[in-house]
Protein backbone atom coordinates (compact mmCIF):
# COMPACT_ATOMS: atom_id res chain seq x y z
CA UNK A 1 50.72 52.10 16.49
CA UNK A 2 47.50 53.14 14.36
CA UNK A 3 47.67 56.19 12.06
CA UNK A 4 44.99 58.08 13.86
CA UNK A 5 43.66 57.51 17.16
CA UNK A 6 39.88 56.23 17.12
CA UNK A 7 37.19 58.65 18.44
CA UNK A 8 36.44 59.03 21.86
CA UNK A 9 34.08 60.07 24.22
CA UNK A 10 33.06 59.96 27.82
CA UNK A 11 31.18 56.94 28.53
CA UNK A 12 27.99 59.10 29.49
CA UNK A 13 27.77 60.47 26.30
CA UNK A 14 27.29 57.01 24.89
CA UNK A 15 24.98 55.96 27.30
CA UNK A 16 27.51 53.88 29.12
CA UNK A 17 27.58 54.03 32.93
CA UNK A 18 31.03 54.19 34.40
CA UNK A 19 30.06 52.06 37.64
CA UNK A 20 29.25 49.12 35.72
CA UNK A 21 32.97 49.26 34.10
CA UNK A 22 34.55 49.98 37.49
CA UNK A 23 32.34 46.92 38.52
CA UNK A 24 34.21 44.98 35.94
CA UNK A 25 37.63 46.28 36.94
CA UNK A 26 36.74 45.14 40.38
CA UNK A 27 35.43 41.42 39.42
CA UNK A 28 38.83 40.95 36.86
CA UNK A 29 41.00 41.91 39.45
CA UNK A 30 39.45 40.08 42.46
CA UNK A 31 39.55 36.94 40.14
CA UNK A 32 42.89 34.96 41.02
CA UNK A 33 42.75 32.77 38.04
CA UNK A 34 42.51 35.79 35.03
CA UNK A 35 45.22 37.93 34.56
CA UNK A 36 43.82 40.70 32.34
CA UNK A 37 46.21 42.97 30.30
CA UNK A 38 44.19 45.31 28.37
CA UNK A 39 40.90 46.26 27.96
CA UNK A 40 39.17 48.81 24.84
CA UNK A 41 35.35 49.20 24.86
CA UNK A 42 33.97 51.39 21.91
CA UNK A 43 29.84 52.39 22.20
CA UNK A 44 28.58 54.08 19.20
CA UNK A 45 31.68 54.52 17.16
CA UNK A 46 33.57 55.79 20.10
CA UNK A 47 36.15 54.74 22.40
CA UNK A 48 34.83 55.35 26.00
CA UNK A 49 37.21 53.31 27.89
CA UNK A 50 40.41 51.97 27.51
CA UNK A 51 43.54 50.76 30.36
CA UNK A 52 46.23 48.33 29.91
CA UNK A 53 47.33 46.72 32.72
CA UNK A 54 51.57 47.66 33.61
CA UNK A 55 53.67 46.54 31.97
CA UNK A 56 51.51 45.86 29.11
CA UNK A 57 51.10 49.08 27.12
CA UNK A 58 49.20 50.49 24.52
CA UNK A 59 51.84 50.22 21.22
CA UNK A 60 53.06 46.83 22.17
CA UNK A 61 51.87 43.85 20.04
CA UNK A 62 50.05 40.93 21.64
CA UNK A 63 49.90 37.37 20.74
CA UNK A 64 46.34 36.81 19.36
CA UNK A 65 46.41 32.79 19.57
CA UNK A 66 43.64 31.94 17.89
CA UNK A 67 41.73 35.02 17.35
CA UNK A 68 43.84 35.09 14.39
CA UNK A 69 41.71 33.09 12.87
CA UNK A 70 39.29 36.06 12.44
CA UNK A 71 42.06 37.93 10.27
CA UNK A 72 41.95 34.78 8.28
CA UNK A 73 38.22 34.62 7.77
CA UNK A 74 38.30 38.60 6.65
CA UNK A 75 41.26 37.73 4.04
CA UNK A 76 39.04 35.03 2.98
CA UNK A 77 36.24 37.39 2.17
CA UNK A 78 37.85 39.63 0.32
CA UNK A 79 39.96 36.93 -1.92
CA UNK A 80 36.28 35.66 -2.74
CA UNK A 81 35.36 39.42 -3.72
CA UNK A 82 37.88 39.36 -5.94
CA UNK A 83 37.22 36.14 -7.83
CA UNK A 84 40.62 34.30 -6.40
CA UNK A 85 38.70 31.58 -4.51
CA UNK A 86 34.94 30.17 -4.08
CA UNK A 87 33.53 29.02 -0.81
CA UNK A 88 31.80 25.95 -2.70
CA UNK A 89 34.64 24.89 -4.79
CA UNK A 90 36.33 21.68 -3.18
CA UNK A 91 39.56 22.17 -1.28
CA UNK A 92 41.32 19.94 -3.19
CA UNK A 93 40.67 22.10 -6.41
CA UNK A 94 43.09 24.48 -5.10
CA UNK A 95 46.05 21.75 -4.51
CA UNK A 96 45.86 19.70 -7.74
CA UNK A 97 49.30 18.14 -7.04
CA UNK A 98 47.62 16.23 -4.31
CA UNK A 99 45.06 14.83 -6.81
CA UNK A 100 46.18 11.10 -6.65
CA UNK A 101 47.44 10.98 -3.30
CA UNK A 102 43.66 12.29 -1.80
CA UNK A 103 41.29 9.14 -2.40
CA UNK A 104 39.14 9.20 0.34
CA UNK A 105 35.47 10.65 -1.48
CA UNK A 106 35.07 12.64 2.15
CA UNK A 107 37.81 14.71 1.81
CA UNK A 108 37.37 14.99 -1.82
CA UNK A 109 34.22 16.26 -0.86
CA UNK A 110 35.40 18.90 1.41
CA UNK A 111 34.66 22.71 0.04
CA UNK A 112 35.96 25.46 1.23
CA UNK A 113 33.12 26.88 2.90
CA UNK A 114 33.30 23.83 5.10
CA UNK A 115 36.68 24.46 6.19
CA UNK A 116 35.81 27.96 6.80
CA UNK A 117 33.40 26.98 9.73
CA UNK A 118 35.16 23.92 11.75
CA UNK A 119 32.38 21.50 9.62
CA UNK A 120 35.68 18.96 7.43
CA UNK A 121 33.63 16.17 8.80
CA UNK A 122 36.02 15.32 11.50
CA UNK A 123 35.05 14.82 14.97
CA UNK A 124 38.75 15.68 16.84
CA UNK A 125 41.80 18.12 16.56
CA UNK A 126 43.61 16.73 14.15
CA UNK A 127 46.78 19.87 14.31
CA UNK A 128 49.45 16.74 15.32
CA UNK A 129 48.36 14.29 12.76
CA UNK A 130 48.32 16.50 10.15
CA UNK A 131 51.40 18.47 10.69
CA UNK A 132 53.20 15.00 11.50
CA UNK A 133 51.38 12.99 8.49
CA UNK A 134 53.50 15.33 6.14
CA UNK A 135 55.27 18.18 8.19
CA UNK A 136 56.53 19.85 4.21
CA UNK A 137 52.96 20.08 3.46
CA UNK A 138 50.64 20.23 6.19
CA UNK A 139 47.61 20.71 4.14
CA UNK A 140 48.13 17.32 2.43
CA UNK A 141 48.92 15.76 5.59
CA UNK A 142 45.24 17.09 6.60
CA UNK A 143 43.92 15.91 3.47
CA UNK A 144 44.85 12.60 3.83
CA UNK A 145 42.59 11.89 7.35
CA UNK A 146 39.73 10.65 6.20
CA UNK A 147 36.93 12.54 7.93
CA UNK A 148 34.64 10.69 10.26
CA UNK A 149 31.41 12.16 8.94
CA UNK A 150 30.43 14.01 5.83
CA UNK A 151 31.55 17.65 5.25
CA UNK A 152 29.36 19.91 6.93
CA UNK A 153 27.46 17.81 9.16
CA UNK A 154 30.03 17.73 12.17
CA UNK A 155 32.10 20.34 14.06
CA UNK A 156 34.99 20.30 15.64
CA UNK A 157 37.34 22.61 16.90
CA UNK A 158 39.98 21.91 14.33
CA UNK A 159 43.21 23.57 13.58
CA UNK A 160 44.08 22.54 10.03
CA UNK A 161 40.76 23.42 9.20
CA UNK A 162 41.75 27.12 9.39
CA UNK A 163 45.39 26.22 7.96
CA UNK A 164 44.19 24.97 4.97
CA UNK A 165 41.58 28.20 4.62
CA UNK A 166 44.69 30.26 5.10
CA UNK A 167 46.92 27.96 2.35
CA UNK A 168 44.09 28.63 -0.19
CA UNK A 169 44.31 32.17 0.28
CA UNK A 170 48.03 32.92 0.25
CA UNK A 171 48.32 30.40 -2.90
CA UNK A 172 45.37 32.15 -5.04
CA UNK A 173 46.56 35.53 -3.85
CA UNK A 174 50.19 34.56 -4.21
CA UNK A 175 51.57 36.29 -1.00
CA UNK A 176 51.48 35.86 2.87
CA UNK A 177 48.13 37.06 4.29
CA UNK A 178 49.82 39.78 6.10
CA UNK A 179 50.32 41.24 2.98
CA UNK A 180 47.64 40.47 0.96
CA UNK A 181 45.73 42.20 3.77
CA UNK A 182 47.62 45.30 4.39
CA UNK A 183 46.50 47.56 1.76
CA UNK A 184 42.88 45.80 1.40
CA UNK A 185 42.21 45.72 5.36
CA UNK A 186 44.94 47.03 7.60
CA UNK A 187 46.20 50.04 6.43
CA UNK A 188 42.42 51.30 6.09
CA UNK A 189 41.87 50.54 9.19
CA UNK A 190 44.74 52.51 10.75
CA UNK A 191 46.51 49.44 12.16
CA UNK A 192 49.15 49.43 9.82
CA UNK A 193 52.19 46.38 10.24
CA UNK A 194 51.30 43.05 12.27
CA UNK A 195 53.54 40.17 12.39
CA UNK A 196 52.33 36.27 12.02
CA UNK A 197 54.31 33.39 12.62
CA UNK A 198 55.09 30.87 9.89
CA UNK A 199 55.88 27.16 9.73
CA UNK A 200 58.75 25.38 7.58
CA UNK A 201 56.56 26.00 4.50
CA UNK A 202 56.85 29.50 4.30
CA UNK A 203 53.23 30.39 5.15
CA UNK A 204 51.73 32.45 7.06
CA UNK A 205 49.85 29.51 9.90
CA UNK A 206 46.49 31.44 9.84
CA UNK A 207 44.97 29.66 12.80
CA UNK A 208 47.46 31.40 14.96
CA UNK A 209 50.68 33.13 15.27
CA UNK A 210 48.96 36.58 15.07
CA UNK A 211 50.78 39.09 16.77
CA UNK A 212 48.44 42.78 17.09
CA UNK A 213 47.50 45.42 19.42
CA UNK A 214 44.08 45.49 21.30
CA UNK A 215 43.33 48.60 18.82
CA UNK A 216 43.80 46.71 16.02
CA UNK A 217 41.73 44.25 17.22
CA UNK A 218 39.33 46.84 18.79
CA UNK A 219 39.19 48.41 14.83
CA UNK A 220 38.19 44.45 13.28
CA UNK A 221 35.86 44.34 15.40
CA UNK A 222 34.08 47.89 14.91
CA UNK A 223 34.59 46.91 10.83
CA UNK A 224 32.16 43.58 11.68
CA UNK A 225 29.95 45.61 13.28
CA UNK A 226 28.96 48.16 10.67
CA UNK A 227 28.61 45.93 7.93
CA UNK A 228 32.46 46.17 6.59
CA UNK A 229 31.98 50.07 6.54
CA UNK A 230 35.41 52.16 7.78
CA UNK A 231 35.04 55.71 7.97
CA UNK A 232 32.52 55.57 5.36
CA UNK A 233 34.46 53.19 2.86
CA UNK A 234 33.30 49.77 2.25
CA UNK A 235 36.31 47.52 2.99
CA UNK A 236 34.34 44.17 3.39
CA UNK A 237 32.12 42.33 0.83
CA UNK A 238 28.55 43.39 1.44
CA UNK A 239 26.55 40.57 3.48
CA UNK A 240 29.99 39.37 4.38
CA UNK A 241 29.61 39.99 8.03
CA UNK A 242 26.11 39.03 8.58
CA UNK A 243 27.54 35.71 6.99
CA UNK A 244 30.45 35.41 9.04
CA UNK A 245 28.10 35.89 12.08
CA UNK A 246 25.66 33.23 11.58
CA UNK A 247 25.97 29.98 12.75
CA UNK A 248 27.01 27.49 10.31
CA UNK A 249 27.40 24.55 12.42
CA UNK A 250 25.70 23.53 15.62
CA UNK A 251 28.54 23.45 18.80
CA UNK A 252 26.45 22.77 21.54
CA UNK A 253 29.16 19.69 23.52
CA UNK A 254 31.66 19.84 21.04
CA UNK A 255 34.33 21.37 23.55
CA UNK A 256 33.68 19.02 25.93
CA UNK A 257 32.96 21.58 28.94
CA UNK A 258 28.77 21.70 29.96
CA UNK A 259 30.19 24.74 31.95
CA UNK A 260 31.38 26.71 28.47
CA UNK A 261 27.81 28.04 27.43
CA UNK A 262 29.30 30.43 24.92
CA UNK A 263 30.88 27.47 23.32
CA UNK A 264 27.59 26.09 22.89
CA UNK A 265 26.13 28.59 20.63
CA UNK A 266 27.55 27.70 17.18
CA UNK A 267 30.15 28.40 15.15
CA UNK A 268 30.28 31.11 11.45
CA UNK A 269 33.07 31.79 9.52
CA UNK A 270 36.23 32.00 12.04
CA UNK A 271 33.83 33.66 14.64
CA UNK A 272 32.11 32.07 17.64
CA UNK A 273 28.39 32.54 18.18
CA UNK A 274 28.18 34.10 21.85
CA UNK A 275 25.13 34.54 24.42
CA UNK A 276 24.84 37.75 23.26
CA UNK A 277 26.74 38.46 20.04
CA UNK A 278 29.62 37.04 18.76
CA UNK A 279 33.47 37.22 18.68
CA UNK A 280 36.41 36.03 18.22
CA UNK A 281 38.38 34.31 20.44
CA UNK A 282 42.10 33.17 21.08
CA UNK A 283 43.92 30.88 24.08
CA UNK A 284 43.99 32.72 26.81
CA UNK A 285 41.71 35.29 27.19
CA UNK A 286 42.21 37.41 23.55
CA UNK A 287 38.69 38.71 22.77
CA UNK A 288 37.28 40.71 19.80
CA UNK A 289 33.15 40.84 21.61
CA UNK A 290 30.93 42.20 18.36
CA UNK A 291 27.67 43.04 19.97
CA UNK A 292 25.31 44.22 17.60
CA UNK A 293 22.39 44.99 19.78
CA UNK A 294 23.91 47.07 22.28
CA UNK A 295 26.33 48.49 19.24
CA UNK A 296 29.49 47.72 21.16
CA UNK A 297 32.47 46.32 20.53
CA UNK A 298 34.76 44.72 23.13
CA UNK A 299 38.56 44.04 22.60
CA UNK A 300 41.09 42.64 25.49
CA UNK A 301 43.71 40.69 26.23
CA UNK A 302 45.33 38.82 28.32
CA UNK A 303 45.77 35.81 30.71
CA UNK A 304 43.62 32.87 31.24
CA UNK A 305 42.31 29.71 31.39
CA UNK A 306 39.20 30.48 32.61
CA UNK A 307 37.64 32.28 29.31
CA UNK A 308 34.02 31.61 30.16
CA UNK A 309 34.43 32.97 33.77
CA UNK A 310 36.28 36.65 32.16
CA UNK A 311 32.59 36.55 29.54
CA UNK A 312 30.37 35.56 32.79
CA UNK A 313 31.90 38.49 33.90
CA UNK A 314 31.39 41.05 30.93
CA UNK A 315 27.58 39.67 31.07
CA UNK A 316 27.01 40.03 34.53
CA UNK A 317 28.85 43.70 34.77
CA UNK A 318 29.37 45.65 31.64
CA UNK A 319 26.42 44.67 29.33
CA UNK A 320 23.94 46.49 31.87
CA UNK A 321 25.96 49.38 31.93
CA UNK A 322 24.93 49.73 27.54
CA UNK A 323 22.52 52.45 28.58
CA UNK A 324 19.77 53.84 25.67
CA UNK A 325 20.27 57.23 26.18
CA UNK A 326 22.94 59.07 27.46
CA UNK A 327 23.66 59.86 31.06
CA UNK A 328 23.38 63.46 32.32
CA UNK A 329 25.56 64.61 34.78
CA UNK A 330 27.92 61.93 35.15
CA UNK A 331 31.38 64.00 34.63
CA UNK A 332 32.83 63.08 37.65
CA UNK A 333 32.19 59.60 37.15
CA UNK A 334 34.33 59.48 34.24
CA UNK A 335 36.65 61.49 35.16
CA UNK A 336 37.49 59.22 37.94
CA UNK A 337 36.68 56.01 35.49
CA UNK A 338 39.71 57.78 33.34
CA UNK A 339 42.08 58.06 35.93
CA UNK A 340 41.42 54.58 37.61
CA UNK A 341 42.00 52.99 34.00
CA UNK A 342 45.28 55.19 33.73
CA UNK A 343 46.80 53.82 36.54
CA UNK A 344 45.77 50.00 35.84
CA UNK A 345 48.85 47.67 36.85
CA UNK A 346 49.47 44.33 37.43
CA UNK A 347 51.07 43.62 40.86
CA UNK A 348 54.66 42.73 41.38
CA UNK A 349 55.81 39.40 42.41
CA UNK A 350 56.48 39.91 46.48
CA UNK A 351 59.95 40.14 47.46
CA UNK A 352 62.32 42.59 48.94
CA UNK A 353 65.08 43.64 46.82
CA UNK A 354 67.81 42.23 49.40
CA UNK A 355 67.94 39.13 51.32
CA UNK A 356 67.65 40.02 55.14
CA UNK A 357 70.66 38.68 55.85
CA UNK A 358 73.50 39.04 53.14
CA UNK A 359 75.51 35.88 52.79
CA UNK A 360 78.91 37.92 51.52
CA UNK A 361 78.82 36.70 48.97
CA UNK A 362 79.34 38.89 45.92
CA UNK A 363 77.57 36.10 43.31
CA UNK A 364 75.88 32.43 43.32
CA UNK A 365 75.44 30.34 40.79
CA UNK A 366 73.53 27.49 40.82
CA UNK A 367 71.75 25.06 38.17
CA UNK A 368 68.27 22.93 37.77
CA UNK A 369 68.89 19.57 36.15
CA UNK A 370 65.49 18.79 35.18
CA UNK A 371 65.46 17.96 31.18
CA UNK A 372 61.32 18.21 31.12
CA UNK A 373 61.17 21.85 32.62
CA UNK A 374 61.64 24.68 30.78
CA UNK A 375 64.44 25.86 32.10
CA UNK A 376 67.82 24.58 31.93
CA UNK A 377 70.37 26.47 34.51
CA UNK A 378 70.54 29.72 35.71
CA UNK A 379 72.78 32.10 37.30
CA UNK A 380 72.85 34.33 39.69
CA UNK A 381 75.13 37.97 40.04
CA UNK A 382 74.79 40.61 42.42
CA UNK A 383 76.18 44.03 41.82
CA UNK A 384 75.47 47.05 43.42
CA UNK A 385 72.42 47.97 41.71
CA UNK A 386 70.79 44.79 42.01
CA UNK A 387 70.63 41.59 40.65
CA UNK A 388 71.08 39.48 37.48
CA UNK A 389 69.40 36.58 37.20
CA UNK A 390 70.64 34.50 33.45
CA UNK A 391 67.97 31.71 32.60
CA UNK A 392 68.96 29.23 29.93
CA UNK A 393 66.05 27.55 28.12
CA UNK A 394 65.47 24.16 27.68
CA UNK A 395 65.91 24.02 24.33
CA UNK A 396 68.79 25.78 24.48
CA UNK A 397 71.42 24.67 21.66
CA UNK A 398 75.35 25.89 21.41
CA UNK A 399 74.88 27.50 17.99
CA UNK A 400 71.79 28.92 19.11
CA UNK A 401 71.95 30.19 22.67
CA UNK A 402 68.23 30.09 24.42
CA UNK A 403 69.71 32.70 26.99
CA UNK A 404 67.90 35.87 29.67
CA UNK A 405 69.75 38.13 31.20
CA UNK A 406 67.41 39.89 33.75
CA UNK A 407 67.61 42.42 35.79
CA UNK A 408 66.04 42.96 39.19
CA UNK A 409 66.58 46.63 39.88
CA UNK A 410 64.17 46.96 43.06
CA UNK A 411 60.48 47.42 43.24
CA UNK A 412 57.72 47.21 40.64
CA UNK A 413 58.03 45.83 37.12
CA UNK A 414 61.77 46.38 35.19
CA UNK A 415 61.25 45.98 31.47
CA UNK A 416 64.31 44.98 28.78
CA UNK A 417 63.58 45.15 24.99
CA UNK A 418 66.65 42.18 24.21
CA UNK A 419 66.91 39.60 23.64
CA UNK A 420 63.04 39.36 23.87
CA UNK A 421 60.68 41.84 25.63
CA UNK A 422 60.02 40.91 28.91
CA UNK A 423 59.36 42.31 32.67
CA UNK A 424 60.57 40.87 35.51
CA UNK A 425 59.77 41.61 39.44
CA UNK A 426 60.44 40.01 42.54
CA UNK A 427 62.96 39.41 45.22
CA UNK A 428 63.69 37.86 48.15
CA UNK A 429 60.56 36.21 49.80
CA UNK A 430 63.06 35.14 53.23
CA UNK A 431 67.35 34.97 53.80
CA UNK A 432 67.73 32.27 51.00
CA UNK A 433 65.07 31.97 48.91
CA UNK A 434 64.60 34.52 45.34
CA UNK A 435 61.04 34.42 43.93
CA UNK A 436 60.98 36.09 39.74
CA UNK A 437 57.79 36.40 37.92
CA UNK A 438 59.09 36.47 34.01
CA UNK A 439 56.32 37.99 31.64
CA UNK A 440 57.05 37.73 27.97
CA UNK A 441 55.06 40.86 27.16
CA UNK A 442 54.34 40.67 24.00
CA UNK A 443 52.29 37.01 24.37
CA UNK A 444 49.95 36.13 27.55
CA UNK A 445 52.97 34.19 28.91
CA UNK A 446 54.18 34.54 32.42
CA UNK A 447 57.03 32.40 34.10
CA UNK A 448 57.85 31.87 37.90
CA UNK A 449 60.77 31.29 39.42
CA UNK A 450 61.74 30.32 42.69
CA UNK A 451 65.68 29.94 43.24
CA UNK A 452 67.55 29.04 46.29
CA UNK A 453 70.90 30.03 46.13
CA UNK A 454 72.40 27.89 49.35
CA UNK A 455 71.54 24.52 47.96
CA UNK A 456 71.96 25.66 43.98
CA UNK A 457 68.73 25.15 42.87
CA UNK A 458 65.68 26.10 41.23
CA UNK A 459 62.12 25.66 40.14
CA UNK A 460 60.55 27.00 37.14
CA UNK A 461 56.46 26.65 36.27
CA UNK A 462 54.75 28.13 33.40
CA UNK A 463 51.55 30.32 35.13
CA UNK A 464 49.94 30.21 31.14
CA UNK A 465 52.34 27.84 29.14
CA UNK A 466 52.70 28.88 25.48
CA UNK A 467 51.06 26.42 23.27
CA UNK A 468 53.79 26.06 20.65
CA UNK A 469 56.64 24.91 22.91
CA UNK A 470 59.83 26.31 22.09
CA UNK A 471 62.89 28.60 22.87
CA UNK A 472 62.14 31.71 25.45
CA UNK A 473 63.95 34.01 22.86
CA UNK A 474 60.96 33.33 20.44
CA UNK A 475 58.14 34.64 22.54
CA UNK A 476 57.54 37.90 20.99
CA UNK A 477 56.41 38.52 17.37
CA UNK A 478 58.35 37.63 14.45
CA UNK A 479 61.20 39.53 13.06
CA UNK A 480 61.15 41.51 10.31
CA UNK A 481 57.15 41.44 10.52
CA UNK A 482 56.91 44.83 12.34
């Protein structure tokens, strides 16, 4: 949690009209596609709305995806404040043990300000060939694919771009970037410890693997927009985040999507030019939304694949609510704005907690044999407060057991800490089949389950499938981080 709460007000006070939030509310949840799971809007230096969505909650980190790459850009900024790196030095200057291995003159040519804004010169995602070129040193796997164009003339949307930004810094500064930034960034900024996942190398990945909570992200963002200013401290480089915010590259097709207009508006330093502002962004639905006009900053998570649809929505509903003045007379409003976002929930999976006709049967078990699917087997145990349903991962291994035990205790959401946080809710759906929604609360990942105990088997779908493929018991943030 932060070290002190952030300042708050009504949203009348700040010229914000509750309607147009409830508005919002109303559009997320009537969306099927988004799942949202937390939502902070601050309006003049002041929070004036805020909800998670059950069983999210306030103190629980939340993987970032790619919005990490925001954190990077900000460590970035202040290693170049401090003399440790220089945006128009080549990247190669920084890893002279790849000096004669790195021939080709474009990726000798590659600086670092290049890499800072998606511009290497390479027209694709190139996360695979890099990390598979050389998976002890992804940066020189990077390094050596040639880019297709000349530094800075191109974007794409890049991963080792971002990795090899986040190399630099961690080798110049000589530590991970979580803490090279703690006492420069986070620990001003009230948010304290964050975790971020590391490959075989040690690092820190800096294009993602950035686990935070919406206030920290909420706080970045309210940093960018006042110039790098906290609480009357300058934190960030002066001019840095006018710099960060300007489009470096043109974007406009590069995703590949004519329907993603706020891809289309260019791309700064690890932030994303938007319609109206910019942010940054992570797989998803993770949003830090720096609007400088309105002088608002937007921070949310949560679950989606349809990320231009959740910004149509903040454009269509909440910027008109960004007032000039403030509103007289609108108490009750917020009040009942307040208690609506108090009470915000995601619904349980339907099911009743018994089948309608019991079997006798005391326990099944049962197993899925499909190698490609994430799960492996699963159990089933009945007791007499419920039901425990064990899930054993794919990638389950005997020295390393991928293994859920969870509980189904009757109605709503029940939450477990062990062996990764996680609710589960559900039940029985008719006599002999058990529907489980799984969400891995502290990423955007939900599982569903559908398990038929009379003929032993079961189905298993990712609703949002994690990116980096791997065991269930790693979907929460590192250990030892927080």
């Amino acid at each position: 949690m932060s070290a002190s709460a952030l300042p708050s007000s009504g949203p009348a006070a700040q010229g914000v009209d509750a309607s147009g939030v409830h508005a919002f509310l109303d559009a997320l949840e009537a969306a099927p596609e988004i799942e949202p799971h937390s939502l902070m809007i601050m309006r003049h230096g002041h929070l004036v709305a805020s909800g998670w969505w059950a069983p999210y909650t306030p103190g629980r980190p939340h993987l970032l995806y790619s919005l990490s790459k925001s954190f990077t850009g900000t460590a970035a900024a202040l290693a170049e404040a401090e003399g440790l790196l220089d945006f128009d030095a080549p990247v190669i200057s920084y890893f002279p043990e790849f000096e004669a291995d790195i021939t080709d003159p474009r990726s000798r040519a590659m600086l670092v300000r290049h890499v800072a804004s998606m511009s290497s010169g390479h027209r694709r995602e190139t996360v695979d060939e890099a990390f598979g070129q050389d998976p002890d040193e992804p940066v020189r796997g990077f390094l050596l694919l040639p880019p297709d164009g000349d530094p800075g003339t191109v974007f794409a949307y890049n991963q080792p771009t971002t990795y090899a930004l986040a190399a630099i810094v961690q080798r110049v500064a000589g530590q991970p970037l979580t803490a090279y930034l703690r006492p420069r960034l986070l620990d001003p900024l009230g948010i304290g410890e964050v975790a971020w996942g590391r490959d075989r190398t040690g690092r820190e990945l800096g294009f993602s693997g950035l686990h935070a909570t919406t206030d920290a992200v909420a706080r970045l963002g309210q940093l960018y927009l006042r110039d790098g200013f906290w609480e009357g401290k300058r934190l960030l480089p002066q001019g840095w985040a006018a710099r960060a915010s300007q489009p470096r590259i043109p974007t406009a097709g590069a995703m590949g999507d004519r329907e993603r207009q706020d891809w289309d508006q260019g791309y700064g330093y690890q932030f994303w030019m938007s319609r109206h502002g910019y942010r940054g962004d992570g797989a998803y639905g993770q949003f830090c939304l720096v609007l400088p006009e309105q002088d608002v900053v937007i921070a949310a998570t949560g679950a989606t694949e349809r990320m231009q649809e959740y910004l149509n929505l903040v454009w269509e509903h909440l910027l008109p609510a960004f007032g000039p003045e403030p509103l007289a007379g609108r108490e009750a409003a917020d009040a009942e704005l307040r208690e609506r976002l108090g009470r915000l929930a995601l619904p349980p999976a339907p099911g009743r907690p018994a089948p309608p006709e019991r079997h006798g049967e005391g326990a099944a078990a049962f197993t899925f044999s499909a190698p490609a699917g994430p799960v492996r087997s699963a159990g089933l145990v009945q007791d007499a407060d419920g039901w425990t349903l064990t899930l054993t991962g794919a990638a389950d291994r005997p020295d390393q057991p991928d293994r859920l035990d969870l509980r189904l205790a009757g109605a709503g959401w029940t939450v477990a800490e062990e062996p990764v946080p996680a609710a589960v809710s559900g039940g029985w759906t008719d006599a002999g089949t058990l529907a489980v929604d799984v969400v891995f609360l502290e990423t955007p990942h939900r599982l569903a389950l559908t398990c038929s105990p009379a003929d032993r088997t079961l189905t298993a779908h990712w609703r949002t499938e994690p990116l980096q493929r791997g065991r269930f018991t790693s979907l929460r943030a590192p250990h030892g981080s927080l």
